[in-house]
Protein backbone atom coordinates (compact mmCIF):
# COMPACT_ATOMS: atom_id res chain seq x y z
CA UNK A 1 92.51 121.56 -1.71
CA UNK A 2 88.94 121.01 -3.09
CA UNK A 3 88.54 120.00 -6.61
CA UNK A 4 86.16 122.11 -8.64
CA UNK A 5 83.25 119.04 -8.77
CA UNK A 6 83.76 119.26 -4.35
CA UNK A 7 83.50 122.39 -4.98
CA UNK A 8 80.22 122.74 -6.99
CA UNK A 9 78.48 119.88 -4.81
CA UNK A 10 79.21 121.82 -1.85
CA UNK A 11 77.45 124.98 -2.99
CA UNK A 12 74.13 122.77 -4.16
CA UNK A 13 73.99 121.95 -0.68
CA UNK A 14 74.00 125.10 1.06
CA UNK A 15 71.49 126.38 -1.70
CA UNK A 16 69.19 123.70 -0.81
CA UNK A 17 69.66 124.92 2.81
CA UNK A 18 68.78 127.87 2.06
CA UNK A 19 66.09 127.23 0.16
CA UNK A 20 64.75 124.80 3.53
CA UNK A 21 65.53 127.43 5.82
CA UNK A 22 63.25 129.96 3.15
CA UNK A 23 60.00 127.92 3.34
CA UNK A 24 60.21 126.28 6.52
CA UNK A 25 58.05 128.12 9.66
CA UNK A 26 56.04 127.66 12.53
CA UNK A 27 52.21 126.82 11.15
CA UNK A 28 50.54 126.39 14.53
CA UNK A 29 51.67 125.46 18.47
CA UNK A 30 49.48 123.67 20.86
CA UNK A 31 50.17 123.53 24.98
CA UNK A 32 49.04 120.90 27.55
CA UNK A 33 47.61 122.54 31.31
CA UNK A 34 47.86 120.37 34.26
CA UNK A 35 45.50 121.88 36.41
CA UNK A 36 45.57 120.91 40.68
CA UNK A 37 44.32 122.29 43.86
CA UNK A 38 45.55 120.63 46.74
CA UNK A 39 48.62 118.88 46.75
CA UNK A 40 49.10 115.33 48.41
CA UNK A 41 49.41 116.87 51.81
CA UNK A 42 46.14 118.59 51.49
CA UNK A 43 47.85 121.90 50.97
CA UNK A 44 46.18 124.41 48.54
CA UNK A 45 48.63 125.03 45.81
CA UNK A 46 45.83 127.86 44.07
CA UNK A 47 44.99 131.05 44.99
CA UNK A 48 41.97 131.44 44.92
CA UNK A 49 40.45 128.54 45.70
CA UNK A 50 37.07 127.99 43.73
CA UNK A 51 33.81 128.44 45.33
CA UNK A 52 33.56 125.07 46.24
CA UNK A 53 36.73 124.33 48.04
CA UNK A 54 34.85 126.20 51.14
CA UNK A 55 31.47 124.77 50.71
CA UNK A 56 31.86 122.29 53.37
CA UNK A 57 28.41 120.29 53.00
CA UNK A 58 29.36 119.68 49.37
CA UNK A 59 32.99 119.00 50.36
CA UNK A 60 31.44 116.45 52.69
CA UNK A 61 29.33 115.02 49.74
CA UNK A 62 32.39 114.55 47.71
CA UNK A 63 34.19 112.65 50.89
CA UNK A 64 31.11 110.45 51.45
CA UNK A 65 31.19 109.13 48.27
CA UNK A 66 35.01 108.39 47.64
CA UNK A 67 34.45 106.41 51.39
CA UNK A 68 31.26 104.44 50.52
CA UNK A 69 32.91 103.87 47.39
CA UNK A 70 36.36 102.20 48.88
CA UNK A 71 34.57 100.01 51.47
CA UNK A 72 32.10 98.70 48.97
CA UNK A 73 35.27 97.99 47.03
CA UNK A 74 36.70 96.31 49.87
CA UNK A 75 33.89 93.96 50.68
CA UNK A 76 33.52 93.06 46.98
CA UNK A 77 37.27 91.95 46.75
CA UNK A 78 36.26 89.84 49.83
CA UNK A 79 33.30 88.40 48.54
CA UNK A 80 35.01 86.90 46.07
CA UNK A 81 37.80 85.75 47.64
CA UNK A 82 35.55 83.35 49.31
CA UNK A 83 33.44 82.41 45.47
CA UNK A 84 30.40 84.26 46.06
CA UNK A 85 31.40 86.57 43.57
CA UNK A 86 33.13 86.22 40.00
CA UNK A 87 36.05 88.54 38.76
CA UNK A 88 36.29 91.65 39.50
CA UNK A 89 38.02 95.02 38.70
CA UNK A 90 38.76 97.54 41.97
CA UNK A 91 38.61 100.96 41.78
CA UNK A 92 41.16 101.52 44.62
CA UNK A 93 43.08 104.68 44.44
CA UNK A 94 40.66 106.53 41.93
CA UNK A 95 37.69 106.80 43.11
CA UNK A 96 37.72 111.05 42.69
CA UNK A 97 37.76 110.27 39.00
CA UNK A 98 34.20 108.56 39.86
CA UNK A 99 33.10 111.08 42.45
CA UNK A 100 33.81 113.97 40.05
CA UNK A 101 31.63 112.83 37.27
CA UNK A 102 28.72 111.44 39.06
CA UNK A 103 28.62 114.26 41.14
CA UNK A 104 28.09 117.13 38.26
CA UNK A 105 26.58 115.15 35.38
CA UNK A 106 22.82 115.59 35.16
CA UNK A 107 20.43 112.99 35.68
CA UNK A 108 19.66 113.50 31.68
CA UNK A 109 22.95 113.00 30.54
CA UNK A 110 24.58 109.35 29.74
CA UNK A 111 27.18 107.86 30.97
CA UNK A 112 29.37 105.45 28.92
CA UNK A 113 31.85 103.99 32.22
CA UNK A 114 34.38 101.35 31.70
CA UNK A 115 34.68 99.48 34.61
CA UNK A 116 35.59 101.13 37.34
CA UNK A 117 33.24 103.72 37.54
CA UNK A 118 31.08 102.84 40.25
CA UNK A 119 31.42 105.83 42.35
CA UNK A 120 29.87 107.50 39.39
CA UNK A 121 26.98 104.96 38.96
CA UNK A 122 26.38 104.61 42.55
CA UNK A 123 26.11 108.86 42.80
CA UNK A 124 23.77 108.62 39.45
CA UNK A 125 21.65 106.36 41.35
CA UNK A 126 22.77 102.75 40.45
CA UNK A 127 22.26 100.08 43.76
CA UNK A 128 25.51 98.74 44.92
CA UNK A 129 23.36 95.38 44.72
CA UNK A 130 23.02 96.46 40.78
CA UNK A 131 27.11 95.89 40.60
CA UNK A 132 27.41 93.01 42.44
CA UNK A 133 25.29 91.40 40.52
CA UNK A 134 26.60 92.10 37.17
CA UNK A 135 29.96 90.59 38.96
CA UNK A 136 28.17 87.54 40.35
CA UNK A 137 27.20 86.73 36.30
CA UNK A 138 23.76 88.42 36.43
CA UNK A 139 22.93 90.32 33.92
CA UNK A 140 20.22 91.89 35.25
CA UNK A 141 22.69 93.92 37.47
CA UNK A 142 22.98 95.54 34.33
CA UNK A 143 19.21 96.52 33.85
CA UNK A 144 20.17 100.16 36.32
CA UNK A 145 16.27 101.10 38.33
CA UNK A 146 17.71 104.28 38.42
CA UNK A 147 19.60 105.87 35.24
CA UNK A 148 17.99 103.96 32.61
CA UNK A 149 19.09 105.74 29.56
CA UNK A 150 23.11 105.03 31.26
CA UNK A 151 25.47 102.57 29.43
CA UNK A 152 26.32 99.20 31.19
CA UNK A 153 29.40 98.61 32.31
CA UNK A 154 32.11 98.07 29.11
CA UNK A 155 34.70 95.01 29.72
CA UNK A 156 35.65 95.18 25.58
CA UNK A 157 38.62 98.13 25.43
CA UNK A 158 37.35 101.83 24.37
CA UNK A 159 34.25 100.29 22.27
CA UNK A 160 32.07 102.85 24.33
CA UNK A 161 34.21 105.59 22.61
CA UNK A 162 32.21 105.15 19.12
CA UNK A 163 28.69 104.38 21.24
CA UNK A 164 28.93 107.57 23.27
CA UNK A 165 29.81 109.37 19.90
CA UNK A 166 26.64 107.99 18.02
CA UNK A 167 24.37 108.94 21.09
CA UNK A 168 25.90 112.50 21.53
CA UNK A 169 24.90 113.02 17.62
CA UNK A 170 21.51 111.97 18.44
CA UNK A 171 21.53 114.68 20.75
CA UNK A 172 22.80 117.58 18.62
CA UNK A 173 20.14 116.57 16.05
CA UNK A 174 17.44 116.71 18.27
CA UNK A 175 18.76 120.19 19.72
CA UNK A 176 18.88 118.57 23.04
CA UNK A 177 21.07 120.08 25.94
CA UNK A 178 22.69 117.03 27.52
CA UNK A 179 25.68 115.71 27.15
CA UNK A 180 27.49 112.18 26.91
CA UNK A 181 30.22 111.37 28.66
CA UNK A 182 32.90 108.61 28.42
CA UNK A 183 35.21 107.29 30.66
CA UNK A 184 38.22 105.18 29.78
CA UNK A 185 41.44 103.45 30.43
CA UNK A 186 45.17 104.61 29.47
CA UNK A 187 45.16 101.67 27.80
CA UNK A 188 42.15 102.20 24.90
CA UNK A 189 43.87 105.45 23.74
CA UNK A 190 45.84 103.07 22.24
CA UNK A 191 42.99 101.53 20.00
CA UNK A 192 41.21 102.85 16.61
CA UNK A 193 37.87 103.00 18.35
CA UNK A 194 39.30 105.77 20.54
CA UNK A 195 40.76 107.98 17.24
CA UNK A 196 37.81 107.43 15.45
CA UNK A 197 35.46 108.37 17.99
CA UNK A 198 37.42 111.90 19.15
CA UNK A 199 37.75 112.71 15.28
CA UNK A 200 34.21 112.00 14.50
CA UNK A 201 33.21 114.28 17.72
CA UNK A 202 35.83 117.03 16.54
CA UNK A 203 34.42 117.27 13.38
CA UNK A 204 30.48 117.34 14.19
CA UNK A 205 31.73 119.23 17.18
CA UNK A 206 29.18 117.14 19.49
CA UNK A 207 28.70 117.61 23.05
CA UNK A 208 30.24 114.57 24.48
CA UNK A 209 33.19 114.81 27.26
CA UNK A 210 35.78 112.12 27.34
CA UNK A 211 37.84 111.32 30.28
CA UNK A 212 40.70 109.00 30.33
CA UNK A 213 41.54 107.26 33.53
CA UNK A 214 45.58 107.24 33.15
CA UNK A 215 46.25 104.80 36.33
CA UNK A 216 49.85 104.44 34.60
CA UNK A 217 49.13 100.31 33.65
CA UNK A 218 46.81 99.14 31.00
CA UNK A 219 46.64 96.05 32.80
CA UNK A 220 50.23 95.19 32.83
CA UNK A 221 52.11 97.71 30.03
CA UNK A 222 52.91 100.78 31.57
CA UNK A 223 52.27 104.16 29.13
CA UNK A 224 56.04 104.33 28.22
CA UNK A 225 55.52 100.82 26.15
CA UNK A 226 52.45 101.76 24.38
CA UNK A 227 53.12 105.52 23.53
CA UNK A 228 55.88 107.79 22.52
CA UNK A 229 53.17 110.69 23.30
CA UNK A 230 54.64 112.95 26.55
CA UNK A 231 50.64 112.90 27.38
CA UNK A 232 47.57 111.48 26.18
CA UNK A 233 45.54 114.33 26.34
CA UNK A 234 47.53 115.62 23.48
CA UNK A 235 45.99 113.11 21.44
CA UNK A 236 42.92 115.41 21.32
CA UNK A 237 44.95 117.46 19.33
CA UNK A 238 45.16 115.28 16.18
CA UNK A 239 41.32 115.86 16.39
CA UNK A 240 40.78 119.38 16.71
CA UNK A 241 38.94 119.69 20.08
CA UNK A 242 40.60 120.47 23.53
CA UNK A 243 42.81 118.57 25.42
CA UNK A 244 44.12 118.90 29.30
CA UNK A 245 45.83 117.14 32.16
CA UNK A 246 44.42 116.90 35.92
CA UNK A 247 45.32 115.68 39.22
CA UNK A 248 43.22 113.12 39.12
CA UNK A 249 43.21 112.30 42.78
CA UNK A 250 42.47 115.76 43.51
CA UNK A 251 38.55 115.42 43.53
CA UNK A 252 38.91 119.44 43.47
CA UNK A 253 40.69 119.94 40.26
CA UNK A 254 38.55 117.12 38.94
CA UNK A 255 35.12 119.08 39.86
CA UNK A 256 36.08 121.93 38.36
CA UNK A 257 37.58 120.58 34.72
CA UNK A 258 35.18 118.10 34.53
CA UNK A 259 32.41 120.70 35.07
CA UNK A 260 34.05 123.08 32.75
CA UNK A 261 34.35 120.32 30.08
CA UNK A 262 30.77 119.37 30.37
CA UNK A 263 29.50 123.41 30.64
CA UNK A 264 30.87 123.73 27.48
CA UNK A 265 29.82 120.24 25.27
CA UNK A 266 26.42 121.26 26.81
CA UNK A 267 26.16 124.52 25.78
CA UNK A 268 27.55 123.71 22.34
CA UNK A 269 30.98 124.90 22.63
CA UNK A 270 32.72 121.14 21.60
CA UNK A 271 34.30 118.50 23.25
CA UNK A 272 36.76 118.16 25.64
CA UNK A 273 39.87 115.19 26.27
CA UNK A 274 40.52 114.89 29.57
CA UNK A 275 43.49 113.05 31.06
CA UNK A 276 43.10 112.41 34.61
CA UNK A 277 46.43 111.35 36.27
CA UNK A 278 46.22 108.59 38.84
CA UNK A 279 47.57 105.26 40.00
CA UNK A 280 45.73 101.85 39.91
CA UNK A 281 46.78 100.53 43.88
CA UNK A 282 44.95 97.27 43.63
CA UNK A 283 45.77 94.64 40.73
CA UNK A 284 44.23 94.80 37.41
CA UNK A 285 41.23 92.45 38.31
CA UNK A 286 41.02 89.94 41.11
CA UNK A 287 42.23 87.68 38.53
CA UNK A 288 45.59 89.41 38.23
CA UNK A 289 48.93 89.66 39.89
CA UNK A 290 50.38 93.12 39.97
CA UNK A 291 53.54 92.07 41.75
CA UNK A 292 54.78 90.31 38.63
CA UNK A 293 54.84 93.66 36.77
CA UNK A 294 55.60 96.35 39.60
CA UNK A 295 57.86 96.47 42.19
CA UNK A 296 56.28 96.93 45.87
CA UNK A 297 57.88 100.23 46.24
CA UNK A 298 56.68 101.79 43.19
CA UNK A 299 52.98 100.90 45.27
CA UNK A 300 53.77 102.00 48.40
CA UNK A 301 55.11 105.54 46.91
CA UNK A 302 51.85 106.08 45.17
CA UNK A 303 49.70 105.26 48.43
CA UNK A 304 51.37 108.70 49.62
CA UNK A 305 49.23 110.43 46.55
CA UNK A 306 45.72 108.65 47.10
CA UNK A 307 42.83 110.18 46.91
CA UNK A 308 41.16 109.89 50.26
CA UNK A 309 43.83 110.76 52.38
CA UNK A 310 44.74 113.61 50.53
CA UNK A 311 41.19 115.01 50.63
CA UNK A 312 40.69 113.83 54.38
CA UNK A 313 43.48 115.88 55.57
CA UNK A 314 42.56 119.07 53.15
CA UNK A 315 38.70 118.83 55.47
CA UNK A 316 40.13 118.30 58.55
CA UNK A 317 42.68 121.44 58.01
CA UNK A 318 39.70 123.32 57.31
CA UNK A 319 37.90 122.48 60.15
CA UNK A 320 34.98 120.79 58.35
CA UNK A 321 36.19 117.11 59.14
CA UNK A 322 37.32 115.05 62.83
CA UNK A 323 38.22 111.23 63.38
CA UNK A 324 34.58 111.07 65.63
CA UNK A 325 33.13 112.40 61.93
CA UNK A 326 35.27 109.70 59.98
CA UNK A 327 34.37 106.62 62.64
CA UNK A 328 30.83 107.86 62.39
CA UNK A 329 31.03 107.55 58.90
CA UNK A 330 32.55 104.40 58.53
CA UNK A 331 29.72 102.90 60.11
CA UNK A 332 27.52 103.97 57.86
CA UNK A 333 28.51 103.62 54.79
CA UNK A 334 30.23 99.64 56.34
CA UNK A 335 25.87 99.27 56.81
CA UNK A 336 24.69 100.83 53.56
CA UNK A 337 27.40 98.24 52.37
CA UNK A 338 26.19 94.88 53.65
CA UNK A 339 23.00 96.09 53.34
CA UNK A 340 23.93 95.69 49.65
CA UNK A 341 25.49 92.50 50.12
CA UNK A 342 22.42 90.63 51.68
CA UNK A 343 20.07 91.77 48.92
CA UNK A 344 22.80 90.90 46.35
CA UNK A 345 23.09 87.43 48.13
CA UNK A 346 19.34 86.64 48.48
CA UNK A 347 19.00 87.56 44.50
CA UNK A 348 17.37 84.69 43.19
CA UNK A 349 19.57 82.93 40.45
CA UNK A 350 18.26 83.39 36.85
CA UNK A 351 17.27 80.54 34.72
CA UNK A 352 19.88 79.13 32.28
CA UNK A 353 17.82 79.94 28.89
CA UNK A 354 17.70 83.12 30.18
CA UNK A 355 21.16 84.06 28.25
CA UNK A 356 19.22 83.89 25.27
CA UNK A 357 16.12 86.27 26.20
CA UNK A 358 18.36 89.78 25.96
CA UNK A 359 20.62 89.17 22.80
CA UNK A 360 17.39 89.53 20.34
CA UNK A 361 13.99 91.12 20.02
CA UNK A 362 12.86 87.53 18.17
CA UNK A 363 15.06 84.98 18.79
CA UNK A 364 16.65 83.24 15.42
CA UNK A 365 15.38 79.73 14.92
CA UNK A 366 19.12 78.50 14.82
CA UNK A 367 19.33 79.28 18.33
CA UNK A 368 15.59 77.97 19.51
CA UNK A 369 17.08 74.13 19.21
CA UNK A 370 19.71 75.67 21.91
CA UNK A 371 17.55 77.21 23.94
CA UNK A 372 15.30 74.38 24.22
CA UNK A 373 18.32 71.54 25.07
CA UNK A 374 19.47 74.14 27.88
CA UNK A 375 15.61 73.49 29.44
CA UNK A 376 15.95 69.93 28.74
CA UNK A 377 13.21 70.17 26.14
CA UNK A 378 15.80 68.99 23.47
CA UNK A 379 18.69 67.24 22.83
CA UNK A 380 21.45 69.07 20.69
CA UNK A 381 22.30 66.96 17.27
């Protein structure tokens, strides 16, 4: 039998229970969409299908630009397998990511891309020359002749997250209707720069669109090791602005969200967290080794969800695409390519002081003694 002091303790428990059960209740609840189109087979899996799923010139557009887009990635891979160009990142496998946002962005709008965003740049008008260079250790690759106003190419992890931030205030002060938008890795949702930079936009509610490229490895730590979160767009709740899921090798689903997301930043309705699902088929750089990390049939299951493929086959069951069409194509875009690669080639070098004509508008004496031993003017003491 229970003594009376059991006895008392017992009942203090079940009052506290009580008392738990009283005040505790359900403040708010939050959902996550995944939103697709055409499943890896091509197959509509919506009905029905957006206005632009049966616009076959802009459907062509789309498939254009995902091709020119892999074979340039190709031949860069190649050119510096044989040292005529330094490290580089691939895009292979998510190129629709790229297609997407070049393709509905406006020419006034900025783009803040990681680094593997060049279907994007090349759409908004940046030379595939432009790349290579920045690859080949020329900065002027950088220096776009086309979208000026666009952000180079980021190598550091998500610090484009704050820059697109500050330049998306600078439009909602000057009552500008553009928008910025930021692309970046699985991995920098991981870093401050990221949470500061979706708080700060939730709470001047700016027009700026970010979309993270989930390709399942930031570099070699797969999204189980770096997050207990079930998604990362959920992370957009912590900030107050809207967060969603996409296929993102369905350049359909893409095109729409993505156009949604920037509809609304531009028309002042907030910003948008976009998680685009993918796979990263190539290694992390041409520096890396993506066998040490994931097993060969892990990569030859995700081949069956790329991009291209999938879209090919959704065009050709419509009747808008044939293999004369894709050979035809090929060609092309193979010339538009080494077209690229000869300018990029016959580039002349830049001079060695010229790494210190771009870091400041007057150069600091400190550095003048430097400057002048790199053109032999000078002898460092």
């Amino acid at each position: 039998m229970l003594n009376q002091q059991a006895k008392v303790l017992i009942s203090g428990q079940q009052n506290i229970q009580l008392q738990v059960q009283e005040y505790s209740r359900l403040v708010t609840h939050f959902d996550i969409q995944y939103h697709q189109m055409i499943d890896y087979q091509g197959n509509p899996v919506v009905s029905p299908l957006p206005a632009i799923a049966t616009d076959r010139d802009q459907l062509i557009q789309l498939y254009q630009a995902m091709l020119k887009t892999r074979l340039f990635d190709k031949k860069a891979i190649s050119l510096q397998r044989r040292g005529q160009l330094g490290t580089y990142a691939s895009s292979l496998g998510q190129e629709a990511i790229g297609v997407a946002i070049g393709s509905i962005m406006k020419d006034e709008d900025v783009l803040f891309p990681a680094y593997r965003e060049y279907a994007a740049q090349f759409l908004r008008g940046v030379k595939m020359s432009e790349i290579l260079l920045y690859w080949g250790g020329n900065e002027q690759g950088m220096n776009f002749q086309g979208p000026q106003r666009d952000f180079p190419i980021c190598v550091p992890i998500a610090s484009q997250a704050p820059h697109a931030v500050g330049v998306a205030y600078a439009m909602q002060l000057r009552g500008e209707k553009r928008v910025a938008v930021c692309v970046l890795g699985d991995g920098a949702t991981s870093k401050g720069d990221f949470y500061e930079a979706i708080n700060a936009a939730g709470t001047w509610d700016l027009p700026v669109v970010f979309i993270i490229n989930n390709n399942r490895l930031a570099i070699s730590l797969p999204q189980n090791k770096q997050t207990r979160a079930q998604t990362l767009a959920q992370k957009a709740i912590a900030a107050g602005i809207a967060g969603e899921q996409v296929d993102g090798n369905d350049v359909l689903a893409l095109y729409i969200r993505i156009e949604q997301a920037i509809d609304n930043a531009r028309r002042g309705a907030g910003p948008t967290v976009i998680e685009a699902l993918t796979y990263r088929l190539c290694d992390h750089t041409t520096a890396d080794d993506a066998s040490r990390y994931r097993s060969e049939k892990e990569l030859q299951e995700n081949w069956l969800y790329e991009p291209i493929k999938r879209f090919n086959l959704y065009l050709t069951q419509m009747g808008y695409w044939s293999d004369k069409d894709e050979e035809k194509l090929i060609t092309q875009c193979k010339g538009e390519v080494e077209s690229a690669v000869d300018e990029y080639l016959h580039t002349p070098d830049q001079a060695s002081e010229s790494m210190f004509d771009y870091l400041y508008a007057t150069l600091p004496s400190s550095m003048e003694q430097q400057r002048d031993a790199v053109m032999g003017k000078e002898t460092l003491k």
